[in-house]
C-alpha atoms as a PDB file:
ATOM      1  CA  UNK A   1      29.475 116.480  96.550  1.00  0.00           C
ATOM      2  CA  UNK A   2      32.024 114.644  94.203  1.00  0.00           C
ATOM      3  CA  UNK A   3      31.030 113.918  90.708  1.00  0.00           C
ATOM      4  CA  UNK A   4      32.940 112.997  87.809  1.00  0.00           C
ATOM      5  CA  UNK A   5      33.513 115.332  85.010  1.00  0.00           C
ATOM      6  CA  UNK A   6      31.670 112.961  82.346  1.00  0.00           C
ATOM      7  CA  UNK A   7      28.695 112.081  84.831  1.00  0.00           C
ATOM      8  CA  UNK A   8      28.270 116.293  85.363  1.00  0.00           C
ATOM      9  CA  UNK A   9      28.022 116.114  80.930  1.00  0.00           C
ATOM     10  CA  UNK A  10      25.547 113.168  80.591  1.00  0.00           C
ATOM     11  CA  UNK A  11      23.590 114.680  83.409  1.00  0.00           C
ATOM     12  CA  UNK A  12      23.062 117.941  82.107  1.00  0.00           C
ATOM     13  CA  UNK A  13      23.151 117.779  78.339  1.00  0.00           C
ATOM     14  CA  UNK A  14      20.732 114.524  78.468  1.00  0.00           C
ATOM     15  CA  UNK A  15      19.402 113.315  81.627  1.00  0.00           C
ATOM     16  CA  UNK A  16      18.747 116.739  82.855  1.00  0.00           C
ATOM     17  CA  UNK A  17      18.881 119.060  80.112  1.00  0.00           C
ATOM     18  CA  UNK A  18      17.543 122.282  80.894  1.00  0.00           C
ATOM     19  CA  UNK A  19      15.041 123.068  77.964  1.00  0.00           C
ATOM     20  CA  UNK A  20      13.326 119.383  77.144  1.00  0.00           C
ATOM     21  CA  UNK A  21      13.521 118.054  80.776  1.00  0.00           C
ATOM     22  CA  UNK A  22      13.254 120.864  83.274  1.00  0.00           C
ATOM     23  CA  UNK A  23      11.245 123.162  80.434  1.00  0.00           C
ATOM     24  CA  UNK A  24      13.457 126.192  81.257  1.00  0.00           C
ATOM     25  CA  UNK A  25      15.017 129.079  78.867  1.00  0.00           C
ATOM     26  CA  UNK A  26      12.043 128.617  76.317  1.00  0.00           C
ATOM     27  CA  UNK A  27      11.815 132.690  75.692  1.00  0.00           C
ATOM     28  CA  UNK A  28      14.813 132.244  73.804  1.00  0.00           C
ATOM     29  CA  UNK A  29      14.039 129.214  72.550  1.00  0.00           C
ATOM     30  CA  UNK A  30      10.921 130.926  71.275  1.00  0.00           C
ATOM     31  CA  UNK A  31      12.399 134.233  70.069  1.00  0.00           C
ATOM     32  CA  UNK A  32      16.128 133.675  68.356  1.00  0.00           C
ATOM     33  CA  UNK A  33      16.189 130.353  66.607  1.00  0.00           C
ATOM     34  CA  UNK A  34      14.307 131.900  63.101  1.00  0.00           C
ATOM     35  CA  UNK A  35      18.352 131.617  61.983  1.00  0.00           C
ATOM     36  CA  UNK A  36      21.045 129.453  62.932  1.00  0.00           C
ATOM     37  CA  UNK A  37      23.924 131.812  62.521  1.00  0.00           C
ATOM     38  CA  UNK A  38      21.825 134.386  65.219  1.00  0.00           C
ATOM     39  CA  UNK A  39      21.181 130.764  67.511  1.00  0.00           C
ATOM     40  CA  UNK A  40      24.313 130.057  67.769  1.00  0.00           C
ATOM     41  CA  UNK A  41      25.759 133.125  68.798  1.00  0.00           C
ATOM     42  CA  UNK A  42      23.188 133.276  71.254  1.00  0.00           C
ATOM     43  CA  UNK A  43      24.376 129.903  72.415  1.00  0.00           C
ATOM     44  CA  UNK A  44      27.855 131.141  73.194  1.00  0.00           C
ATOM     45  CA  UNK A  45      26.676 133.621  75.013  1.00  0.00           C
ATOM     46  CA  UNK A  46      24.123 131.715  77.005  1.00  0.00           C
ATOM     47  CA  UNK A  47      26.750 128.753  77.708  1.00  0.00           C
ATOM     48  CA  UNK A  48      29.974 131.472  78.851  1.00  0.00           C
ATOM     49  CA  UNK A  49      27.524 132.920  81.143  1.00  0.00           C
ATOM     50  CA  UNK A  50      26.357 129.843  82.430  1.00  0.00           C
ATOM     51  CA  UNK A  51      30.170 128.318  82.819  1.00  0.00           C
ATOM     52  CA  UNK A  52      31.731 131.741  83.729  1.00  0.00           C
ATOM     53  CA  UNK A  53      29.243 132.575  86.446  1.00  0.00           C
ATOM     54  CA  UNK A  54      28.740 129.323  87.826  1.00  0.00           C
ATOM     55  CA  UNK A  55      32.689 129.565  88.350  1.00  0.00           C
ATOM     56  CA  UNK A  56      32.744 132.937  90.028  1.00  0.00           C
ATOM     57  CA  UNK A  57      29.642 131.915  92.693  1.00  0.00           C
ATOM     58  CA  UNK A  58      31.628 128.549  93.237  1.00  0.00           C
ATOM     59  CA  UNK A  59      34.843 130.875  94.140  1.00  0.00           C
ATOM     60  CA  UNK A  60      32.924 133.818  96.153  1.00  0.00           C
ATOM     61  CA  UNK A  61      30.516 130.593  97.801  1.00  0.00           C
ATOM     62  CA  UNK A  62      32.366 130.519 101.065  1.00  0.00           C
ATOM     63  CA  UNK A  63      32.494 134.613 101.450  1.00  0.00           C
ATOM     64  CA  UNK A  64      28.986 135.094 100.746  1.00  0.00           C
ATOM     65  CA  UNK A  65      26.291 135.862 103.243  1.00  0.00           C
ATOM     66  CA  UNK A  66      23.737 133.776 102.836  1.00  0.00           C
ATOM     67  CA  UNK A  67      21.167 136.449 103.012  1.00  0.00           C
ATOM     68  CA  UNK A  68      22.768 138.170  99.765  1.00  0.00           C
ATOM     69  CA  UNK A  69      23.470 135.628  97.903  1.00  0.00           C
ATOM     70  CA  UNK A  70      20.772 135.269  95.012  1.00  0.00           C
ATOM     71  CA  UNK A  71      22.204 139.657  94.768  1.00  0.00           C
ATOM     72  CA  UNK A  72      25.490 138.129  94.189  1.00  0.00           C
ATOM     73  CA  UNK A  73      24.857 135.880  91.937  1.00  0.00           C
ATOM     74  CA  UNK A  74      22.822 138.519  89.756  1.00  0.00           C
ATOM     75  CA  UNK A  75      25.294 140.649  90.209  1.00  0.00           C
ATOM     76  CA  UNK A  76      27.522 138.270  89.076  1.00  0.00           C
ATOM     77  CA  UNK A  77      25.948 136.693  85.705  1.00  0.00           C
ATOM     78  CA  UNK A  78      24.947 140.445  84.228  1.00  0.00           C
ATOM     79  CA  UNK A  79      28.891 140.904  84.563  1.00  0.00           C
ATOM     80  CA  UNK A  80      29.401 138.592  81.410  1.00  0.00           C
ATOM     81  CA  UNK A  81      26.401 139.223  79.912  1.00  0.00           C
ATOM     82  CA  UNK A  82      27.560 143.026  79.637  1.00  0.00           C
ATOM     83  CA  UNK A  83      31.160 141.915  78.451  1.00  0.00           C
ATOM     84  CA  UNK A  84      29.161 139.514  76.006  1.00  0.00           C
ATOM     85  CA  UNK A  85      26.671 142.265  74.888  1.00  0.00           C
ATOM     86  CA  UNK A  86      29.268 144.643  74.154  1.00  0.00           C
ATOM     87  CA  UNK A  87      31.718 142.388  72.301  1.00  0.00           C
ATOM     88  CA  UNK A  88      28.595 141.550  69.796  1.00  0.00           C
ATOM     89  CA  UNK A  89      28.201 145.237  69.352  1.00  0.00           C
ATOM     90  CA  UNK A  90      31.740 146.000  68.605  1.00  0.00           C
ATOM     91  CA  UNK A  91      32.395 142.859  66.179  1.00  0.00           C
ATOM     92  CA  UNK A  92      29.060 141.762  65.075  1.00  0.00           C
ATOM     93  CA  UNK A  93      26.429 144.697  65.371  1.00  0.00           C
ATOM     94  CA  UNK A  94      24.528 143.507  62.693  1.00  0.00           C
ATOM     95  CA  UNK A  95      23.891 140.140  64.766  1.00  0.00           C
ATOM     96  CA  UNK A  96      23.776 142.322  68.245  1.00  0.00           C
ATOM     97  CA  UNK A  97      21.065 144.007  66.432  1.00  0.00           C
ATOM     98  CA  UNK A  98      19.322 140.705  65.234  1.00  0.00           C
ATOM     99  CA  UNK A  99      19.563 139.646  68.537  1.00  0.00           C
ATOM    100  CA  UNK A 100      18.060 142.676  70.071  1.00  0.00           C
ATOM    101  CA  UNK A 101      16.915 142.578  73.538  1.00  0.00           C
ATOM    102  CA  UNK A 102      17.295 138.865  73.957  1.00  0.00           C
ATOM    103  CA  UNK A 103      20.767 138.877  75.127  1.00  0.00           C
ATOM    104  CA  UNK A 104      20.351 141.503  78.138  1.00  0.00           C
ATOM    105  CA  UNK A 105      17.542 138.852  78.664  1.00  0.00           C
ATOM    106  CA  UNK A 106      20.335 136.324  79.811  1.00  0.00           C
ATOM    107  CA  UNK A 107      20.458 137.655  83.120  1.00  0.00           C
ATOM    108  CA  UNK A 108      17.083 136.835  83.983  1.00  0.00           C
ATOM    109  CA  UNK A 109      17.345 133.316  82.123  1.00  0.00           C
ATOM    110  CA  UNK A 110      16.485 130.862  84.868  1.00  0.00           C
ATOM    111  CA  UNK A 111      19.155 128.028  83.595  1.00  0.00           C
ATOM    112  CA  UNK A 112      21.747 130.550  84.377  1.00  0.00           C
ATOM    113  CA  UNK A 113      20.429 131.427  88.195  1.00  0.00           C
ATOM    114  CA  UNK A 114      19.171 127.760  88.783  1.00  0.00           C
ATOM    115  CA  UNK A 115      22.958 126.691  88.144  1.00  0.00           C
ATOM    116  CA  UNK A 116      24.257 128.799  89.889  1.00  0.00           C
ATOM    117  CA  UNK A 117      21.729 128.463  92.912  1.00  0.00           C
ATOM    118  CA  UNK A 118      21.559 124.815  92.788  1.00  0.00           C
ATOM    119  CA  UNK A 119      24.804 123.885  92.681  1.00  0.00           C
ATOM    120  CA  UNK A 120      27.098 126.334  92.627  1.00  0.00           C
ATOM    121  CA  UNK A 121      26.814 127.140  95.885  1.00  0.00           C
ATOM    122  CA  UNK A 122      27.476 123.512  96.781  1.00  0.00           C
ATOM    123  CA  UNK A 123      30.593 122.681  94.772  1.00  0.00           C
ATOM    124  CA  UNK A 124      33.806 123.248  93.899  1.00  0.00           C
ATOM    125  CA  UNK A 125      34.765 125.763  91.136  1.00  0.00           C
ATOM    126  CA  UNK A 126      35.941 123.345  88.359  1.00  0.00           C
ATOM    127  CA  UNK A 127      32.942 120.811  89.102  1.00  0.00           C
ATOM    128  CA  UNK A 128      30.526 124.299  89.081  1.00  0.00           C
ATOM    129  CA  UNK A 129      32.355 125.079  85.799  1.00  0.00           C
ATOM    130  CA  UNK A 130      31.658 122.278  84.241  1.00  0.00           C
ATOM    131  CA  UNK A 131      28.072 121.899  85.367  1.00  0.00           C
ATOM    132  CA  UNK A 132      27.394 125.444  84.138  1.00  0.00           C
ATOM    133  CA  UNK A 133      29.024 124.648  80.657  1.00  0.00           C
ATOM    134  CA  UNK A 134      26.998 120.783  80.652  1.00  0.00           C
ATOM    135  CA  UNK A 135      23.609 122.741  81.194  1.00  0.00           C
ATOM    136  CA  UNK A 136      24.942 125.656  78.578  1.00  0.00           C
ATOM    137  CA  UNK A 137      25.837 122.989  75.769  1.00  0.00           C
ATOM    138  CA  UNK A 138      22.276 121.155  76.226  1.00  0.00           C
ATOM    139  CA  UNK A 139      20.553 124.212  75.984  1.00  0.00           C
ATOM    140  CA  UNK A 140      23.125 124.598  73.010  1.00  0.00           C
ATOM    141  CA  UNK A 141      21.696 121.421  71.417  1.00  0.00           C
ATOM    142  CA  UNK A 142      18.343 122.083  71.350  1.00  0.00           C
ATOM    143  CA  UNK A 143      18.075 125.494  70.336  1.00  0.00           C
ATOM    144  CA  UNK A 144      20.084 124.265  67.472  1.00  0.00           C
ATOM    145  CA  UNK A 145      18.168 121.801  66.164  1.00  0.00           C
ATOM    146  CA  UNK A 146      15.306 123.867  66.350  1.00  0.00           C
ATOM    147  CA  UNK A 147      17.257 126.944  64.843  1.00  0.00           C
ATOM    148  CA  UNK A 148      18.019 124.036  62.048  1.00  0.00           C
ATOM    149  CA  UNK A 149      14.420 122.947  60.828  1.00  0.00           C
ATOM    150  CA  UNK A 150      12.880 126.614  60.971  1.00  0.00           C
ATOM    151  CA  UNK A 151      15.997 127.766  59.017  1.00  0.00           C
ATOM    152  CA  UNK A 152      15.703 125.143  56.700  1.00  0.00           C
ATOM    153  CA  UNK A 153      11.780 124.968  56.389  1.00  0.00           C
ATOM    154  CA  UNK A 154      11.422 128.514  56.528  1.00  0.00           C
ATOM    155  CA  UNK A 155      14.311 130.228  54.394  1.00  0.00           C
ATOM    156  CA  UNK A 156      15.521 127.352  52.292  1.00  0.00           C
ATOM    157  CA  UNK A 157      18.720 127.790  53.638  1.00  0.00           C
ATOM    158  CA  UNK A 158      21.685 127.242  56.593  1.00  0.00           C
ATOM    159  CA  UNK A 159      23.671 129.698  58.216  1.00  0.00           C
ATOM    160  CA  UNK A 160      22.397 131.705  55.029  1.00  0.00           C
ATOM    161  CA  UNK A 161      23.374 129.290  52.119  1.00  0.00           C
ATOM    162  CA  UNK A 162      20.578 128.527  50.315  1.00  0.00           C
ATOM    163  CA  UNK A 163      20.442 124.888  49.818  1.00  0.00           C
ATOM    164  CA  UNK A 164      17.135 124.127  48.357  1.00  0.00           C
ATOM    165  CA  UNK A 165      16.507 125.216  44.291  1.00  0.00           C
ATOM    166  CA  UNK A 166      14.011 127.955  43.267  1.00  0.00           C
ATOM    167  CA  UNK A 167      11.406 125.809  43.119  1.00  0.00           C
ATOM    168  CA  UNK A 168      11.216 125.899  46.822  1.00  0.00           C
ATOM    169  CA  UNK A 169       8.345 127.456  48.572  1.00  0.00           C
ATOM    170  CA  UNK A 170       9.664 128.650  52.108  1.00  0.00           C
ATOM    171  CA  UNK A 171       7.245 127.521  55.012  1.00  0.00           C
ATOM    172  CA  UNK A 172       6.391 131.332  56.287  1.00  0.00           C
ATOM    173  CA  UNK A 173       4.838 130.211  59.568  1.00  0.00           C
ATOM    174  CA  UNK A 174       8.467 128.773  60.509  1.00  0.00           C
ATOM    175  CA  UNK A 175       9.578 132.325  60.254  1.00  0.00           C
ATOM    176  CA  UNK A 176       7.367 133.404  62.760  1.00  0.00           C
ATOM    177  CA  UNK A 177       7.971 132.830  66.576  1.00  0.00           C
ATOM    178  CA  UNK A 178       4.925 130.148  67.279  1.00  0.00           C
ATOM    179  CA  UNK A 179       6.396 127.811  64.664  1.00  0.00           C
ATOM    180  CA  UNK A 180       9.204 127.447  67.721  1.00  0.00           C
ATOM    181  CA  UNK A 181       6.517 126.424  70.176  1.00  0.00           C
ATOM    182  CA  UNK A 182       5.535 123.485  67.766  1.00  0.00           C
ATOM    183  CA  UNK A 183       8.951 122.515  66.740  1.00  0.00           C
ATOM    184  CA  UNK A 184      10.165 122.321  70.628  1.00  0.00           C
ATOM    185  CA  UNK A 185       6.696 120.166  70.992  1.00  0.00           C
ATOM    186  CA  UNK A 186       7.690 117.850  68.473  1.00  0.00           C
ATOM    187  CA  UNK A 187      11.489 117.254  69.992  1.00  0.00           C
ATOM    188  CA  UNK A 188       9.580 116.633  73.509  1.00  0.00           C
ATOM    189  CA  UNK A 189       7.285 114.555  72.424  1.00  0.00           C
ATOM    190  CA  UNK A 190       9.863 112.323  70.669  1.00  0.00           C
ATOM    191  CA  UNK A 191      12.384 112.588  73.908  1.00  0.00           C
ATOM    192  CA  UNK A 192       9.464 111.557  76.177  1.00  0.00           C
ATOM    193  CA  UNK A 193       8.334 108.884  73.798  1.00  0.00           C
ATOM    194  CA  UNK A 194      11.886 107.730  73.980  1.00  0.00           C
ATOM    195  CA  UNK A 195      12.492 107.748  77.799  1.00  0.00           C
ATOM    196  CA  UNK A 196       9.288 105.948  78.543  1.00  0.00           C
ATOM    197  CA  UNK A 197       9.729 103.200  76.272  1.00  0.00           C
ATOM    198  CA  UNK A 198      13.074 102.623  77.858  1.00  0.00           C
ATOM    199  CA  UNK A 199      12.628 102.277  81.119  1.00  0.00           C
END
Protein backbone atom coordinates (compact mmCIF):
# COMPACT_ATOMS: atom_id res chain seq x y z
CA UNK A 1 0.00 0.00 0.00
CA UNK A 2 1.44 3.47 -1.13
CA UNK A 3 0.23 6.54 0.55
CA UNK A 4 1.51 9.89 0.65
CA UNK A 5 3.09 11.30 3.67
CA UNK A 6 0.38 14.24 4.00
CA UNK A 7 -2.68 11.83 3.18
CA UNK A 8 -1.14 9.29 6.24
CA UNK A 9 -1.43 13.08 8.55
CA UNK A 10 -4.98 14.17 7.46
CA UNK A 11 -6.03 10.59 7.87
CA UNK A 12 -5.02 10.03 11.23
CA UNK A 13 -5.00 13.33 13.06
CA UNK A 14 -8.64 14.18 11.47
CA UNK A 15 -10.38 11.75 9.40
CA UNK A 16 -9.41 8.93 11.59
CA UNK A 17 -8.22 10.20 14.75
CA UNK A 18 -7.95 7.70 17.28
CA UNK A 19 -9.82 9.21 20.40
CA UNK A 20 -13.02 11.24 18.71
CA UNK A 21 -13.46 8.83 15.71
CA UNK A 22 -12.42 5.32 16.62
CA UNK A 23 -13.16 6.16 20.63
CA UNK A 24 -9.81 4.57 21.63
CA UNK A 25 -7.10 5.61 24.47
CA UNK A 26 -9.95 7.28 26.62
CA UNK A 27 -8.30 5.83 30.11
CA UNK A 28 -5.83 8.36 29.61
CA UNK A 29 -7.90 10.67 28.29
CA UNK A 30 -9.89 10.20 31.46
CA UNK A 31 -7.07 10.02 34.03
CA UNK A 32 -4.00 12.63 33.07
CA UNK A 33 -5.45 15.69 31.46
CA UNK A 34 -6.42 17.49 35.21
CA UNK A 35 -2.94 19.54 34.02
CA UNK A 36 -1.53 20.40 30.84
CA UNK A 37 2.11 20.32 31.72
CA UNK A 38 1.40 16.32 33.05
CA UNK A 39 -0.82 15.93 29.36
CA UNK A 40 1.64 16.79 27.47
CA UNK A 41 4.33 14.82 28.68
CA UNK A 42 2.10 12.05 28.50
CA UNK A 43 1.62 12.94 24.87
CA UNK A 44 5.28 12.52 24.05
CA UNK A 45 5.36 9.53 25.42
CA UNK A 46 2.21 8.12 23.91
CA UNK A 47 3.20 9.55 20.29
CA UNK A 48 7.31 8.07 20.49
CA UNK A 49 5.78 4.86 21.32
CA UNK A 50 3.34 4.94 18.77
CA UNK A 51 6.04 6.24 15.93
CA UNK A 52 8.98 4.23 17.43
CA UNK A 53 7.14 0.93 17.59
CA UNK A 54 5.21 1.17 14.60
CA UNK A 55 8.84 1.56 12.97
CA UNK A 56 10.42 -1.44 14.61
CA UNK A 57 7.19 -3.96 13.63
CA UNK A 58 7.42 -2.36 10.03
CA UNK A 59 11.34 -3.46 10.06
CA UNK A 60 10.97 -7.01 11.97
CA UNK A 61 7.35 -7.47 9.59
CA UNK A 62 8.96 -9.76 7.09
CA UNK A 63 10.94 -11.98 9.93
CA UNK A 64 8.04 -12.45 12.03
CA UNK A 65 5.98 -15.58 12.33
CA UNK A 66 2.76 -14.86 11.96
CA UNK A 67 1.69 -16.89 14.88
CA UNK A 68 3.90 -14.56 17.28
CA UNK A 69 3.37 -11.61 16.07
CA UNK A 70 0.81 -9.64 18.37
CA UNK A 71 4.09 -11.16 21.26
CA UNK A 72 6.32 -9.16 19.14
CA UNK A 73 4.73 -6.34 18.88
CA UNK A 74 4.13 -6.22 22.81
CA UNK A 75 7.30 -7.01 23.22
CA UNK A 76 8.20 -4.40 21.16
CA UNK A 77 6.09 -1.17 22.37
CA UNK A 78 6.91 -1.92 26.37
CA UNK A 79 10.63 -1.48 25.01
CA UNK A 80 10.03 2.41 24.73
CA UNK A 81 7.65 2.66 27.16
CA UNK A 82 10.42 1.38 29.73
CA UNK A 83 13.12 3.77 28.13
CA UNK A 84 10.25 6.50 28.38
CA UNK A 85 9.29 5.56 32.01
CA UNK A 86 12.69 5.68 33.19
CA UNK A 87 13.84 8.90 31.52
CA UNK A 88 10.69 10.68 33.42
CA UNK A 89 12.01 9.22 36.59
CA UNK A 90 15.51 10.34 36.19
CA UNK A 91 14.67 14.04 34.85
CA UNK A 92 11.21 14.70 35.90
CA UNK A 93 10.20 12.43 38.98
CA UNK A 94 7.97 14.81 40.23
CA UNK A 95 5.86 14.49 36.84
CA UNK A 96 6.75 10.48 36.69
CA UNK A 97 5.11 10.57 39.97
CA UNK A 98 2.05 12.73 38.79
CA UNK A 99 1.78 10.48 36.15
CA UNK A 100 1.82 7.39 38.21
CA UNK A 101 0.75 4.22 36.74
CA UNK A 102 -0.61 5.71 33.57
CA UNK A 103 2.49 5.54 31.62
CA UNK A 104 3.31 1.64 32.17
CA UNK A 105 -0.40 1.78 30.98
CA UNK A 106 0.93 2.66 27.38
CA UNK A 107 1.64 -0.74 26.59
CA UNK A 108 -1.74 -1.90 26.82
CA UNK A 109 -3.10 1.40 25.04
CA UNK A 110 -4.99 0.02 22.07
CA UNK A 111 -3.90 3.08 19.57
CA UNK A 112 -0.45 1.85 20.06
CA UNK A 113 -1.23 -2.12 19.21
CA UNK A 114 -4.02 -1.19 16.62
CA UNK A 115 -1.14 0.76 14.68
CA UNK A 116 0.98 -1.40 14.85
CA UNK A 117 -1.43 -4.42 13.97
CA UNK A 118 -3.24 -2.63 11.35
CA UNK A 119 -0.78 -1.33 9.45
CA UNK A 120 2.38 -1.89 10.44
CA UNK A 121 2.49 -5.10 9.43
CA UNK A 122 1.42 -3.99 5.96
CA UNK A 123 3.82 -1.15 5.19
CA UNK A 124 6.94 0.10 4.83
CA UNK A 125 8.95 1.49 7.82
CA UNK A 126 8.90 5.26 7.01
CA UNK A 127 5.07 5.11 5.87
CA UNK A 128 4.51 2.90 9.45
CA UNK A 129 6.50 5.76 11.06
CA UNK A 130 4.61 8.24 10.04
CA UNK A 131 1.24 6.60 10.55
CA UNK A 132 2.25 5.81 14.14
CA UNK A 133 3.35 9.53 14.75
CA UNK A 134 -0.22 10.87 12.62
CA UNK A 135 -2.34 8.68 15.12
CA UNK A 136 0.18 9.84 18.19
CA UNK A 137 -0.24 13.70 17.31
CA UNK A 138 -4.24 13.32 17.07
CA UNK A 139 -4.38 11.67 20.17
CA UNK A 140 -1.91 14.63 21.04
CA UNK A 141 -4.63 17.14 20.04
CA UNK A 142 -7.31 16.08 21.87
CA UNK A 143 -5.99 15.27 25.09
CA UNK A 144 -4.76 18.76 24.89
CA UNK A 145 -7.59 20.57 24.47
CA UNK A 146 -9.19 18.76 27.04
CA UNK A 147 -6.05 19.05 29.40
CA UNK A 148 -6.69 22.98 28.39
CA UNK A 149 -10.39 23.67 29.61
CA UNK A 150 -10.09 21.45 32.90
CA UNK A 151 -6.79 23.31 33.59
CA UNK A 152 -8.24 26.44 32.95
CA UNK A 153 -11.81 25.85 34.50
CA UNK A 154 -10.52 23.97 37.25
CA UNK A 155 -7.16 25.67 38.55
CA UNK A 156 -7.39 29.10 37.02
CA UNK A 157 -4.34 28.51 35.40
CA UNK A 158 -1.96 26.97 32.27
CA UNK A 159 0.92 24.91 32.50
CA UNK A 160 0.71 26.37 36.20
CA UNK A 161 0.49 30.21 35.53
CA UNK A 162 -2.35 31.43 36.99
CA UNK A 163 -4.13 33.54 34.56
CA UNK A 164 -7.41 34.34 36.04
CA UNK A 165 -7.47 37.13 39.26
CA UNK A 166 -8.44 36.11 42.83
CA UNK A 167 -11.74 36.62 42.30
CA UNK A 168 -11.87 33.39 40.48
CA UNK A 169 -13.72 30.49 41.85
CA UNK A 170 -12.01 27.24 40.37
CA UNK A 171 -14.68 24.73 38.92
CA UNK A 172 -13.71 21.64 41.45
CA UNK A 173 -15.61 19.02 39.47
CA UNK A 174 -13.04 19.76 36.48
CA UNK A 175 -10.43 18.57 38.87
CA UNK A 176 -11.91 15.41 39.21
CA UNK A 177 -11.64 12.58 36.53
CA UNK A 178 -15.57 12.52 35.31
CA UNK A 179 -15.33 16.20 34.36
CA UNK A 180 -13.00 14.44 31.38
CA UNK A 181 -15.86 12.20 30.35
CA UNK A 182 -18.07 15.40 29.79
CA UNK A 183 -15.47 17.54 28.27
CA UNK A 184 -14.48 14.62 25.60
CA UNK A 185 -18.55 14.50 25.12
CA UNK A 186 -18.72 17.97 24.32
CA UNK A 187 -15.61 17.87 21.60
CA UNK A 188 -17.60 14.72 20.01
CA UNK A 189 -20.59 16.07 19.90
CA UNK A 190 -19.30 19.23 18.15
CA UNK A 191 -16.95 16.96 15.66
CA UNK A 192 -20.02 14.82 14.81
CA UNK A 193 -22.24 17.83 14.49
CA UNK A 194 -19.60 19.07 12.14
CA UNK A 195 -19.06 15.96 9.90
CA UNK A 196 -22.74 15.42 9.39
CA UNK A 197 -23.59 18.74 8.35
CA UNK A 198 -20.88 18.47 5.77
CA UNK A 199 -21.44 15.76 3.96
Amino acid sequence: MNEKAGNIFRRTIFFENPVIVQILGICSTLAVTNKLLNTLIMCVGLTMTTSLSSLSVSLMRKAIPRKVRMIVEVFSIAFYVIIFDLFLKAYLPEISVALGPYVGLIITNCIVMGRTEAYALANSPMMSFLDGLGSGLGYSLILLIVATIREILGFGSLFGFRIFGENFVNWTIMVMPASAFFVLAVILWIFKATTIKKR
